[in-house]
C-alpha atoms as a PDB file:
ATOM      1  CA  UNK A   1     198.666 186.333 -34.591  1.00  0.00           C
ATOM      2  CA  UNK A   2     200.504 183.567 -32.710  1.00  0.00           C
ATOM      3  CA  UNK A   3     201.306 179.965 -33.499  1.00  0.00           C
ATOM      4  CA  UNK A   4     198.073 177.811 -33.099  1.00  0.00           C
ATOM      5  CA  UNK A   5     198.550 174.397 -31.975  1.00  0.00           C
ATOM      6  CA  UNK A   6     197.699 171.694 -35.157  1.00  0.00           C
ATOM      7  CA  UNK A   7     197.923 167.758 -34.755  1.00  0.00           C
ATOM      8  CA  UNK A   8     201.110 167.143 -37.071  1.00  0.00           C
ATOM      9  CA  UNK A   9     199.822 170.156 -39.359  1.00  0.00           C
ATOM     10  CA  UNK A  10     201.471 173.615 -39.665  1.00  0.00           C
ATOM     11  CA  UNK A  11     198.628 176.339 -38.787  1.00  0.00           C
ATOM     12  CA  UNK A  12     198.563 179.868 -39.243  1.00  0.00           C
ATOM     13  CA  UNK A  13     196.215 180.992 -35.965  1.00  0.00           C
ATOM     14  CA  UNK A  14     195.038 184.818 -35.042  1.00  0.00           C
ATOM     15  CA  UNK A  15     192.806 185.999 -32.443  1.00  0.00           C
ATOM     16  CA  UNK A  16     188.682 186.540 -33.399  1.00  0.00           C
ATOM     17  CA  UNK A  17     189.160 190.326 -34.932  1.00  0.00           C
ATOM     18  CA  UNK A  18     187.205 191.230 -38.100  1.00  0.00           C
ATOM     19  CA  UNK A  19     190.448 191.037 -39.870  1.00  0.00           C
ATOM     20  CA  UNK A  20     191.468 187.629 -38.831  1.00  0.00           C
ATOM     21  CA  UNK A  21     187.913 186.467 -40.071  1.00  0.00           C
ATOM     22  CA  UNK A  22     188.179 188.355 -43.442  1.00  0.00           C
ATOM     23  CA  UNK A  23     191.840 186.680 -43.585  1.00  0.00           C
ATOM     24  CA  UNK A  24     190.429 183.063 -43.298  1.00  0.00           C
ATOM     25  CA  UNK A  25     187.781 184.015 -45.571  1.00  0.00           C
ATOM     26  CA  UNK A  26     189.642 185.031 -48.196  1.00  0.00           C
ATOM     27  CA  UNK A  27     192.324 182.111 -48.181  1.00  0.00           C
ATOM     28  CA  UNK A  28     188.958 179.995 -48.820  1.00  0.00           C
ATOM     29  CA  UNK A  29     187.355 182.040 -51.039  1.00  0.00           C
ATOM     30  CA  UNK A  30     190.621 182.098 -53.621  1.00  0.00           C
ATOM     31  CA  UNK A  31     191.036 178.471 -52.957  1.00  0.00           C
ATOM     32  CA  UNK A  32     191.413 177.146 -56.992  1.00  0.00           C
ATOM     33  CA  UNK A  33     192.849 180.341 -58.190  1.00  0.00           C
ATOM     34  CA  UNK A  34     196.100 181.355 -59.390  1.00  0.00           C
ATOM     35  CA  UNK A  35     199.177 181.226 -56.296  1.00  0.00           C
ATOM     36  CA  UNK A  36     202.636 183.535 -55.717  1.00  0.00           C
ATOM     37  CA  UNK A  37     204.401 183.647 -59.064  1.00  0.00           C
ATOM     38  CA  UNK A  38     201.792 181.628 -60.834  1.00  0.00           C
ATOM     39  CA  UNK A  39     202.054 178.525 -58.976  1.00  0.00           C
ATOM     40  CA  UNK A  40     199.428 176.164 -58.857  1.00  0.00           C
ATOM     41  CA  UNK A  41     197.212 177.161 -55.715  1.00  0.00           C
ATOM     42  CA  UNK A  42     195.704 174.508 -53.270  1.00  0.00           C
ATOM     43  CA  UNK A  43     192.390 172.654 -54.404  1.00  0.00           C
ATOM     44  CA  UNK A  44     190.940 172.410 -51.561  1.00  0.00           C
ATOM     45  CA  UNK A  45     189.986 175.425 -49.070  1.00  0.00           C
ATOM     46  CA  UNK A  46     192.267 175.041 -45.925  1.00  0.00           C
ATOM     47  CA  UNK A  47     190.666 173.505 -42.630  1.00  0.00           C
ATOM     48  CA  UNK A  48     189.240 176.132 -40.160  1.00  0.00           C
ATOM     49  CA  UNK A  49     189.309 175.194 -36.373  1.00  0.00           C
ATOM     50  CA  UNK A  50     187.726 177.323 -33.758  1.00  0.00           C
ATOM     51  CA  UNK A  51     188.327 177.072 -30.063  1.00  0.00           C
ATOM     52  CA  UNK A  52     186.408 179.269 -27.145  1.00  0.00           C
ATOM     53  CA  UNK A  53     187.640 179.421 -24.258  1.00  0.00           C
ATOM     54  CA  UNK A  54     186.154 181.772 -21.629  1.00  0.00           C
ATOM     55  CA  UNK A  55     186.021 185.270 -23.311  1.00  0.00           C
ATOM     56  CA  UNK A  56     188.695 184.559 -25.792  1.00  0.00           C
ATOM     57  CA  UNK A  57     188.344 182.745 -28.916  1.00  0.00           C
ATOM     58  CA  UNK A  58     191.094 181.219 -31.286  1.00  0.00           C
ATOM     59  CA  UNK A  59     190.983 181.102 -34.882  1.00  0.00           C
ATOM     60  CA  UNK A  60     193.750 178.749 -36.473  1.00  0.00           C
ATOM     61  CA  UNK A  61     194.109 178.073 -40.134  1.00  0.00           C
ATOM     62  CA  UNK A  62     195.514 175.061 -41.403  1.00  0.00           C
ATOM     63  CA  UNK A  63     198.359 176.683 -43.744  1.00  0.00           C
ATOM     64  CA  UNK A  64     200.431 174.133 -44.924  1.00  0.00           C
ATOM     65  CA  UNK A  65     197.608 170.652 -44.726  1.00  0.00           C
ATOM     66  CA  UNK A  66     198.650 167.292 -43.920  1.00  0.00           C
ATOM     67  CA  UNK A  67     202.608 167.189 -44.293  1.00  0.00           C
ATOM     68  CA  UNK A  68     203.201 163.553 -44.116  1.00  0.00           C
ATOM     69  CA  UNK A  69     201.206 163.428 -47.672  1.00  0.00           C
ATOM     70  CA  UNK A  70     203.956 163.556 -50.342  1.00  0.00           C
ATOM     71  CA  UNK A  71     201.365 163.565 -52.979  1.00  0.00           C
ATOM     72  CA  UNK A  72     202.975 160.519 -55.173  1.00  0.00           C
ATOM     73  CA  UNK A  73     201.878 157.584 -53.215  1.00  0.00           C
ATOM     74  CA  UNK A  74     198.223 157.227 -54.715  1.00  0.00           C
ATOM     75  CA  UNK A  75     198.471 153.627 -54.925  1.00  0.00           C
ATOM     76  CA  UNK A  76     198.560 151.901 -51.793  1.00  0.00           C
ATOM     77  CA  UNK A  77     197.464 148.336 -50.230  1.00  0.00           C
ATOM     78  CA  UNK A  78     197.159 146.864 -46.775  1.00  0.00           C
ATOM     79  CA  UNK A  79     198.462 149.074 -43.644  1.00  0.00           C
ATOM     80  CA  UNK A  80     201.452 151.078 -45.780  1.00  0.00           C
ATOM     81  CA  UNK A  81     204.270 152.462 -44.075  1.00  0.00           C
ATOM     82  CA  UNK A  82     203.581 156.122 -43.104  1.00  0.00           C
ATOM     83  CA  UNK A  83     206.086 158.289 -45.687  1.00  0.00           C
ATOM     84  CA  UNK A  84     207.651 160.639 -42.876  1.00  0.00           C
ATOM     85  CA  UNK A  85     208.218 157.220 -41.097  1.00  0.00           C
ATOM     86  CA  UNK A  86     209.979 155.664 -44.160  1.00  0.00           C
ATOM     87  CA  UNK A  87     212.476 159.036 -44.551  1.00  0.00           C
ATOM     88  CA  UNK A  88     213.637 158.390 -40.747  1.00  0.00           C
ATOM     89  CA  UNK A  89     214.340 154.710 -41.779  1.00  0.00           C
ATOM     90  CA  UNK A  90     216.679 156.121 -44.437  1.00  0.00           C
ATOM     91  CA  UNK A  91     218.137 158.726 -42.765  1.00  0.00           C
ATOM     92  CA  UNK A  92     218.715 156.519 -39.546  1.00  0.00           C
ATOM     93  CA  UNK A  93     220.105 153.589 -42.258  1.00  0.00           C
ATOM     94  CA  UNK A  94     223.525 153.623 -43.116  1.00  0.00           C
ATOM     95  CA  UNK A  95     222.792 153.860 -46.587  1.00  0.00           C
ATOM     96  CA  UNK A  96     224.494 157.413 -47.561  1.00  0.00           C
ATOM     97  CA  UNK A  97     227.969 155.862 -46.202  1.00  0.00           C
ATOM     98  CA  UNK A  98     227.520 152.800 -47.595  1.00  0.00           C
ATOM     99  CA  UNK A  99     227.124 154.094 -51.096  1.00  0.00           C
ATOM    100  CA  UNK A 100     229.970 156.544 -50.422  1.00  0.00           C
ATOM    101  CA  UNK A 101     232.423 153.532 -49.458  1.00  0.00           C
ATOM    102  CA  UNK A 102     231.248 151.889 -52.741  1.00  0.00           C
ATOM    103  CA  UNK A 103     231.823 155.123 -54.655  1.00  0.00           C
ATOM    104  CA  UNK A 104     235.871 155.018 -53.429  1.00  0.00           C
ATOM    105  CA  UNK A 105     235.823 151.016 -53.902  1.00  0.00           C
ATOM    106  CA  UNK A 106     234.567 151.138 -57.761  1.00  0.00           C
ATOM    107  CA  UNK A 107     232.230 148.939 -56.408  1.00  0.00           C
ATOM    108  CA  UNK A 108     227.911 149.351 -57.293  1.00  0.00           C
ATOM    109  CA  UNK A 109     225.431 148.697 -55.276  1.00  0.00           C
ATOM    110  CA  UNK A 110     222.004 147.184 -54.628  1.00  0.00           C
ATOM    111  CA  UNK A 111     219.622 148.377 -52.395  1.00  0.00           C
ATOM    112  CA  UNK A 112     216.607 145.816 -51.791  1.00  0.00           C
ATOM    113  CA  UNK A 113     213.567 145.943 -50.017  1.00  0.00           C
ATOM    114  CA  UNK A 114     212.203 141.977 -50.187  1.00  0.00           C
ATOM    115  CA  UNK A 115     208.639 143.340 -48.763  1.00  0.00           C
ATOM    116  CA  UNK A 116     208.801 146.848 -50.511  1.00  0.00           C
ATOM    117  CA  UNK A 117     204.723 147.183 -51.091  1.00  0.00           C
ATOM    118  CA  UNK A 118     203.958 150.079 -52.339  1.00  0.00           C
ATOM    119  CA  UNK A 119     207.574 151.091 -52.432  1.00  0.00           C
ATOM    120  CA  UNK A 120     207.342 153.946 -49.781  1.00  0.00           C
ATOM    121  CA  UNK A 121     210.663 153.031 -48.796  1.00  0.00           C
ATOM    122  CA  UNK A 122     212.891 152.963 -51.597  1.00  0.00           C
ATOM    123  CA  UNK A 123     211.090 156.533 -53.270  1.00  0.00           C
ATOM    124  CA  UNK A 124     212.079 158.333 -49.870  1.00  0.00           C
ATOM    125  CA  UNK A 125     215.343 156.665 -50.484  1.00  0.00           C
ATOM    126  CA  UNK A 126     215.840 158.242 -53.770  1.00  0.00           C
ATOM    127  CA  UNK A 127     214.591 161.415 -53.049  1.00  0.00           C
ATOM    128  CA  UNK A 128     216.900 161.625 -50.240  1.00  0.00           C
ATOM    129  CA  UNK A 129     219.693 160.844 -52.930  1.00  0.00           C
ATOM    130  CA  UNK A 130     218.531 163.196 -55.213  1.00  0.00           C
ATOM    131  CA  UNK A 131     218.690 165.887 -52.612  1.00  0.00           C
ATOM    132  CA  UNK A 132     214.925 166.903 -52.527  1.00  0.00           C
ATOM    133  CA  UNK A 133     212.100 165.515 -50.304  1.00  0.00           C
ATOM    134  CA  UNK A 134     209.182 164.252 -52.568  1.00  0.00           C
ATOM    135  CA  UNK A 135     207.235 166.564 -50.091  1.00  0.00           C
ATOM    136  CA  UNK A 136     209.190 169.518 -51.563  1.00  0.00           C
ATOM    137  CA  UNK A 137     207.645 172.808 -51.944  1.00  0.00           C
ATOM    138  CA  UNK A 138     208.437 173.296 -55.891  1.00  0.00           C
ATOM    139  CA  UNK A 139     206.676 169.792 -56.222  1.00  0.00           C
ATOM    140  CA  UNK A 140     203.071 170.461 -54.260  1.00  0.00           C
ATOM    141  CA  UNK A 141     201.249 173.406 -53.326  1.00  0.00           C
ATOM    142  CA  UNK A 142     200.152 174.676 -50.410  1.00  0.00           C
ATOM    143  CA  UNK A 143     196.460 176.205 -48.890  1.00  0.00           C
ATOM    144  CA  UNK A 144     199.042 179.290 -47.656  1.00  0.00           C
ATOM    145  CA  UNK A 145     199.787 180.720 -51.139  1.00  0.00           C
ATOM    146  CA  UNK A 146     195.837 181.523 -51.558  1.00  0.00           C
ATOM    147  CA  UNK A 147     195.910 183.980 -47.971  1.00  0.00           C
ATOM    148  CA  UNK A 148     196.010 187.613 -48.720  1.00  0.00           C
ATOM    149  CA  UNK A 149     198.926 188.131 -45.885  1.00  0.00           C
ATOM    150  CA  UNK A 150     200.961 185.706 -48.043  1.00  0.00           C
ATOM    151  CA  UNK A 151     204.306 187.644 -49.181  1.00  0.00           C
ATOM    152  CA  UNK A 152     204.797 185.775 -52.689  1.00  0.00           C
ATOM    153  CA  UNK A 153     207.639 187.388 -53.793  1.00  0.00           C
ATOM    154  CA  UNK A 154     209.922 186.727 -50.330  1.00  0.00           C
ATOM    155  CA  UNK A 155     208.824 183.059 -50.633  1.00  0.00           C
ATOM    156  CA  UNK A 156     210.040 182.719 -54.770  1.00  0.00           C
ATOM    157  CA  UNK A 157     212.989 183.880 -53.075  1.00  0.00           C
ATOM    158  CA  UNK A 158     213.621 181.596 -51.096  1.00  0.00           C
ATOM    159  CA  UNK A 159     212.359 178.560 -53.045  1.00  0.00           C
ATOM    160  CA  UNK A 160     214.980 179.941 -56.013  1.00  0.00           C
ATOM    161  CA  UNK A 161     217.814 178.813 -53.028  1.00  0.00           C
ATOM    162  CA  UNK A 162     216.591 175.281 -53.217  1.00  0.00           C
ATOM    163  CA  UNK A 163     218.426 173.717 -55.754  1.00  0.00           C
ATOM    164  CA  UNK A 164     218.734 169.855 -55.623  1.00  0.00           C
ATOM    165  CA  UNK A 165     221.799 168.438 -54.972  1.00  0.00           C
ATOM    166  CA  UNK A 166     221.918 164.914 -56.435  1.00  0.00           C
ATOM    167  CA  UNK A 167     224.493 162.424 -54.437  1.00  0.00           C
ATOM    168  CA  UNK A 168     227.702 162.380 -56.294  1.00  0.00           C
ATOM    169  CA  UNK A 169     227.596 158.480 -56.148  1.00  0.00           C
ATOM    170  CA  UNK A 170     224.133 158.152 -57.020  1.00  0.00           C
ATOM    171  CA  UNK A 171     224.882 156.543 -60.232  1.00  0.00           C
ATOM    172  CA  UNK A 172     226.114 153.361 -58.708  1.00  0.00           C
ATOM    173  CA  UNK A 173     223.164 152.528 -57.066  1.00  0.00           C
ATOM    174  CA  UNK A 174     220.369 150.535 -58.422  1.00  0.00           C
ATOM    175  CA  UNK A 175     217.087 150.329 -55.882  1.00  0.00           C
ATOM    176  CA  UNK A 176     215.645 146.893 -55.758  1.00  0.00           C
ATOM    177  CA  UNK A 177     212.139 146.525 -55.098  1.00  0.00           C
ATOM    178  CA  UNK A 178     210.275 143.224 -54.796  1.00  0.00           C
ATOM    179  CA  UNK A 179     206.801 141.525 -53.425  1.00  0.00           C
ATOM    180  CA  UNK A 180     205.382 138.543 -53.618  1.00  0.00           C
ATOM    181  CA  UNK A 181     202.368 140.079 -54.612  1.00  0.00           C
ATOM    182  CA  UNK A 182     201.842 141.284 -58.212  1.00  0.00           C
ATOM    183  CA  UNK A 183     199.049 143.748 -56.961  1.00  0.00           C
ATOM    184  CA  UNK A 184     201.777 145.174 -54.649  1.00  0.00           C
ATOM    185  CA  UNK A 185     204.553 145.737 -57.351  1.00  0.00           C
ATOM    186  CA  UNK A 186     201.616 147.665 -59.678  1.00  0.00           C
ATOM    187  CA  UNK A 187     201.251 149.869 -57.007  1.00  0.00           C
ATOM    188  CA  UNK A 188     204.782 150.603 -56.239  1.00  0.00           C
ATOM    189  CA  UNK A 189     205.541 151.127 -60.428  1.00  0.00           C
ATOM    190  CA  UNK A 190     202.565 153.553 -60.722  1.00  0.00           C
ATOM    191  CA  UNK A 191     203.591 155.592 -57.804  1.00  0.00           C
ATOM    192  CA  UNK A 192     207.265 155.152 -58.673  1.00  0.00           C
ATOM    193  CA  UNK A 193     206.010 156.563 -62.211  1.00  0.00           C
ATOM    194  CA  UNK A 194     204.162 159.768 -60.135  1.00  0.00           C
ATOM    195  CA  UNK A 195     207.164 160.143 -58.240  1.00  0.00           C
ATOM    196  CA  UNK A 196     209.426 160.772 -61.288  1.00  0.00           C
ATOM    197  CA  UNK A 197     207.058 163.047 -62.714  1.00  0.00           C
ATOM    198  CA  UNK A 198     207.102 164.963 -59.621  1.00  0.00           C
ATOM    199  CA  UNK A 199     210.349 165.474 -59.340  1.00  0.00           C
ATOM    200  CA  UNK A 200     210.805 166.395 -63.003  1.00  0.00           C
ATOM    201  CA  UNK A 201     208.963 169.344 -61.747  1.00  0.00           C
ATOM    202  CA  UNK A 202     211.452 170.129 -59.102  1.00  0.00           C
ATOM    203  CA  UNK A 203     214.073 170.103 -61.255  1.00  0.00           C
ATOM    204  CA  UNK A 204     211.770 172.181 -63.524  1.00  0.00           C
ATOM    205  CA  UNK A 205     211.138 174.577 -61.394  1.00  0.00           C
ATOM    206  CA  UNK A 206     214.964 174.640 -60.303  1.00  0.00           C
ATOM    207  CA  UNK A 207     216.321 174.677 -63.869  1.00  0.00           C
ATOM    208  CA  UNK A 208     213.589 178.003 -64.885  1.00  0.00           C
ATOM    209  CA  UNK A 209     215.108 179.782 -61.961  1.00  0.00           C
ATOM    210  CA  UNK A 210     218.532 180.355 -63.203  1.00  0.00           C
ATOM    211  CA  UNK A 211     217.258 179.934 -66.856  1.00  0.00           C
ATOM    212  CA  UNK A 212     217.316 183.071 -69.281  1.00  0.00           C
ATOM    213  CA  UNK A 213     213.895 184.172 -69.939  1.00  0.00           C
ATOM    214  CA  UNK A 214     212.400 183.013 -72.612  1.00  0.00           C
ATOM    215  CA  UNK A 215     214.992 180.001 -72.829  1.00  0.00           C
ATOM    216  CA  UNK A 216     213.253 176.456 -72.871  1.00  0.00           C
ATOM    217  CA  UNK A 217     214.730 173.678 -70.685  1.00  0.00           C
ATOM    218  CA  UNK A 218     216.114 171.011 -72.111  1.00  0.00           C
ATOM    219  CA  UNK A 219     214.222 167.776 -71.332  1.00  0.00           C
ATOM    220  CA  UNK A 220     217.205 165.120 -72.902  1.00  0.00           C
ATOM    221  CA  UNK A 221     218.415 164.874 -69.480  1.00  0.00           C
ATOM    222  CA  UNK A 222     215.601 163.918 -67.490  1.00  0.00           C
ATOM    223  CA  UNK A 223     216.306 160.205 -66.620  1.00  0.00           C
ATOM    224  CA  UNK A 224     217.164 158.878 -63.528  1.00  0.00           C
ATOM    225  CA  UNK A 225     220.848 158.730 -62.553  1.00  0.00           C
ATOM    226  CA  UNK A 226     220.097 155.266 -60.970  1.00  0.00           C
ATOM    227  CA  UNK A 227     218.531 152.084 -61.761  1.00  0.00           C
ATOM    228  CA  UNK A 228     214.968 151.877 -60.338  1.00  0.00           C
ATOM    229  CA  UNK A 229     212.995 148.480 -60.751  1.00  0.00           C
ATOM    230  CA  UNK A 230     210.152 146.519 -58.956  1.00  0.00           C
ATOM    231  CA  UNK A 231     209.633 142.986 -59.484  1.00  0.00           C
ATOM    232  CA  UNK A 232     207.193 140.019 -58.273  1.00  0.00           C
ATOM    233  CA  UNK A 233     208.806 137.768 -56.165  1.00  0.00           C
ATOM    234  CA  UNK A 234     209.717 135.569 -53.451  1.00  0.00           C
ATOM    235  CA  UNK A 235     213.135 136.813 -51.346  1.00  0.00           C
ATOM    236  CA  UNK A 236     214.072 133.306 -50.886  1.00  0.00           C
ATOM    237  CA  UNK A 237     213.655 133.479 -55.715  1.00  0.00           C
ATOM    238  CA  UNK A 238     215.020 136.978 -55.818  1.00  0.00           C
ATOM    239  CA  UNK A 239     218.213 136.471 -53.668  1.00  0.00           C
ATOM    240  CA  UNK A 240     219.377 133.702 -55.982  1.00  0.00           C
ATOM    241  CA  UNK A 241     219.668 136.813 -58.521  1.00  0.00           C
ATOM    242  CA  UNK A 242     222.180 139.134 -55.904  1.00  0.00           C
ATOM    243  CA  UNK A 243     224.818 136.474 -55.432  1.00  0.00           C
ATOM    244  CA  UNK A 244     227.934 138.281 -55.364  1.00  0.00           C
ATOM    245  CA  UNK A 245     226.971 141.726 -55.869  1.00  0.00           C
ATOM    246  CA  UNK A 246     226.728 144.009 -52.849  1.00  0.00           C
ATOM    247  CA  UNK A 247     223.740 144.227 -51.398  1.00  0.00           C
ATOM    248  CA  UNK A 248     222.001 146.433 -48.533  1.00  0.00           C
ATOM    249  CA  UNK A 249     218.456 145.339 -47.532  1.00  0.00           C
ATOM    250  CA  UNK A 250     216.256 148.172 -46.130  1.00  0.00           C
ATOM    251  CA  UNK A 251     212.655 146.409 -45.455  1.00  0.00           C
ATOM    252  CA  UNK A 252     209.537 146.886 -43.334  1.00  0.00           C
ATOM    253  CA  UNK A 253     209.318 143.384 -42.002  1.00  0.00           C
ATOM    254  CA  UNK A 254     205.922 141.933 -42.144  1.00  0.00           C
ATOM    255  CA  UNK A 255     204.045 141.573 -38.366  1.00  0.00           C
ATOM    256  CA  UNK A 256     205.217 138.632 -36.489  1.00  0.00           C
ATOM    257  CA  UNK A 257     202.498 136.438 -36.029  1.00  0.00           C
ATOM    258  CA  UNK A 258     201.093 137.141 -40.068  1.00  0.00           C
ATOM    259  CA  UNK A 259     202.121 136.447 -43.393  1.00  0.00           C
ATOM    260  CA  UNK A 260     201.728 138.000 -46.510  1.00  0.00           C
ATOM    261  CA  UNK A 261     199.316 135.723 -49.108  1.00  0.00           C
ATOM    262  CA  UNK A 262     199.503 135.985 -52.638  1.00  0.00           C
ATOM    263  CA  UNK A 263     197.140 138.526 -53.454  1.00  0.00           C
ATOM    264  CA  UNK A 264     198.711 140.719 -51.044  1.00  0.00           C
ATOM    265  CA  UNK A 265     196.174 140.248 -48.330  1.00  0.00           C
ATOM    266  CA  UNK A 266     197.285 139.467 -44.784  1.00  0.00           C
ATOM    267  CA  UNK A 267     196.491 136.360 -42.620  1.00  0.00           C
ATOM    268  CA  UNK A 268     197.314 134.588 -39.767  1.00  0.00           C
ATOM    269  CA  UNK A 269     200.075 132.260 -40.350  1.00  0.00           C
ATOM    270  CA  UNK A 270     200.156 128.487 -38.273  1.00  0.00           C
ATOM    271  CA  UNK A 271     201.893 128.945 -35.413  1.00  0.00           C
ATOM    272  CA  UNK A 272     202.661 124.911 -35.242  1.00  0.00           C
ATOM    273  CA  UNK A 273     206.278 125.343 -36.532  1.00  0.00           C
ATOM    274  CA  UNK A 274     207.251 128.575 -34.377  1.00  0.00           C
ATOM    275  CA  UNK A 275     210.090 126.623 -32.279  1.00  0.00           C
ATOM    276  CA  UNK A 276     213.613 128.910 -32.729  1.00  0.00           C
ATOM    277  CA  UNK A 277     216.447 126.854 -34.433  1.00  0.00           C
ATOM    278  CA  UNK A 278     218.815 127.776 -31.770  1.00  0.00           C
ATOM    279  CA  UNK A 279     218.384 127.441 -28.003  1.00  0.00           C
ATOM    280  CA  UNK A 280     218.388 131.332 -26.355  1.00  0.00           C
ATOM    281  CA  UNK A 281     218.987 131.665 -22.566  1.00  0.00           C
ATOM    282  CA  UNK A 282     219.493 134.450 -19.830  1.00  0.00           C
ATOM    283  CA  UNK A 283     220.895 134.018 -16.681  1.00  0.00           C
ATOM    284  CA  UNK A 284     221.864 135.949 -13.461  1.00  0.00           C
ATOM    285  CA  UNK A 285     225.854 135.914 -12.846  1.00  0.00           C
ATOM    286  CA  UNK A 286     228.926 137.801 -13.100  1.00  0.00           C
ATOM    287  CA  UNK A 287     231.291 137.507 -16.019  1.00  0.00           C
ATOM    288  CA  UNK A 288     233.641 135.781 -14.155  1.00  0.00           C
ATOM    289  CA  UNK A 289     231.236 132.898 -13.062  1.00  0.00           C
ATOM    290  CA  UNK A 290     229.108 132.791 -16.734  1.00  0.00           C
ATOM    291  CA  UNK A 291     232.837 132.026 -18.474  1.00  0.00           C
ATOM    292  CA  UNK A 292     233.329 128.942 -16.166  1.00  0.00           C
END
């Protein structure tokens, strides 16, 4: 079969043949079994699209489900920040060479999100410093290790390569997490509590791979190499606390226009005070004219 086109989903697709039908079938009939290598399989039967067109008629299966879903942000309020969009704010940040340059200074440092919600942001931050994606494939399952034509052993294989590579100045960093909201900062400790169970698995997974058998991992080791910690508060109260200690702020800024209440609820804010501090104008000229 080809590749079948899927709205931000990966999708196994095959044209209408008897075997193609017996293929989706069975990937939904052993949905809830036992996956490859006795993984846990997918609870849910995969999504089935059908499209005619003319005489031809394409069957796509959705293999891999919604990939955007890391699976340990439960807990979430008003209009969250999309995980896959929170990873590209990291990436894109210059966090990684900031906490390299405070690794070769002796220096530690903070990294605070004053709005941090649910704390989206910060858990993609960590898994990015931990080296694996809270999306990772030893951490979730998928509807594709339930289809017959899955090769289980070729994919062990390859998961066996992924071994998490923690950053070597991760111990330096503590992430900072804070909301005015107390509702907010439940959220973000209950799915920063999922998160590190999660990626216990990982490492796991990781550690049973190059493990004798029958040797037991052992589970001494299993705290975080950084400080993690979510607290209510204003940024104007919580910035009082970072005086002199290096700080990056990595935040999804409220909407203009709104403001965040204390329950955690958005309104309207009075727009009667919205005059900038500073005057701001643009004008047509050339350099040498403006400077006059």
């Amino acid at each position: 079969g080809g590749g079948g086109a899927g709205a931000g989903e990966g999708e196994a697709s095959a044209a209408s043949t008897p075997s193609a039908s017996s293929g989706a079938g069975g990937g939904r009939s052993a949905a809830g079994g036992s996956g490859a290598g006795g993984r846990r399989s997918y609870a849910e039967p995969p999504d089935v699209r059908v499209q005619l067109k003319y005489d031809e008629c394409q069957v796509s299966v959705a293999a891999t489900g919604l990939l955007h879903r890391r699976g340990y942000r439960k807990a979430t309020g008003d209009a969250p920040l999309r995980e896959t969009l929170a990873a590209a704010c990291v990436l894109s940040s210059p966090l990684l060479r900031r906490l390299t340059v405070a690794e070769h200074s002796n220096e530690d440092l903070i990294l605070w999100d004053p709005f941090c919600g649910s704390g989206g942001l910060l858990l993609e931050a960590l898994g990015v410093l931990l080296g694996i994606a809270p999306g990772s494939p030893k951490a979730r399952s998928f509807p594709f290790l339930d289809f017959p034509s899955h090769a289980g052993g070729a994919y062990e294989e390859v998961l066996s390569e992924l071994e998490p590579t923690p950053h070597p100045a991760l111990p330096r960093l503590r992430l900072l997490g804070s909301d005015i909201s107390a509702e907010q900062v439940e959220r973000a400790q209950r799915n920063f509590h999922r998160f590190e169970r999660r990626s216990r698995s990982v490492g796991d997974a990781a550690a049973a791979d190059g493990a004798a058998p029958g040797e037991e991992r052992d589970h001494r080791d299993d705290a975080l190499p950084c400080a993690v910690d979510f607290q209510q508060g204003s940024p104007a109260r919580v910035v009082q606390s970072l005086a002199g200690r290096p700080t990056m702020i990595l935040t999804n800024v409220p909407a203009l226009g709104q403001s965040v209440s204390a329950r955690g609820r958005i309104r309207e804010r009075d727009h009667r005070d919205d005059a900038l501090p500073c005057a701001v104008d643009f004008q047509q000229g050339s350099p040498a004219r403006v400077v006059q």
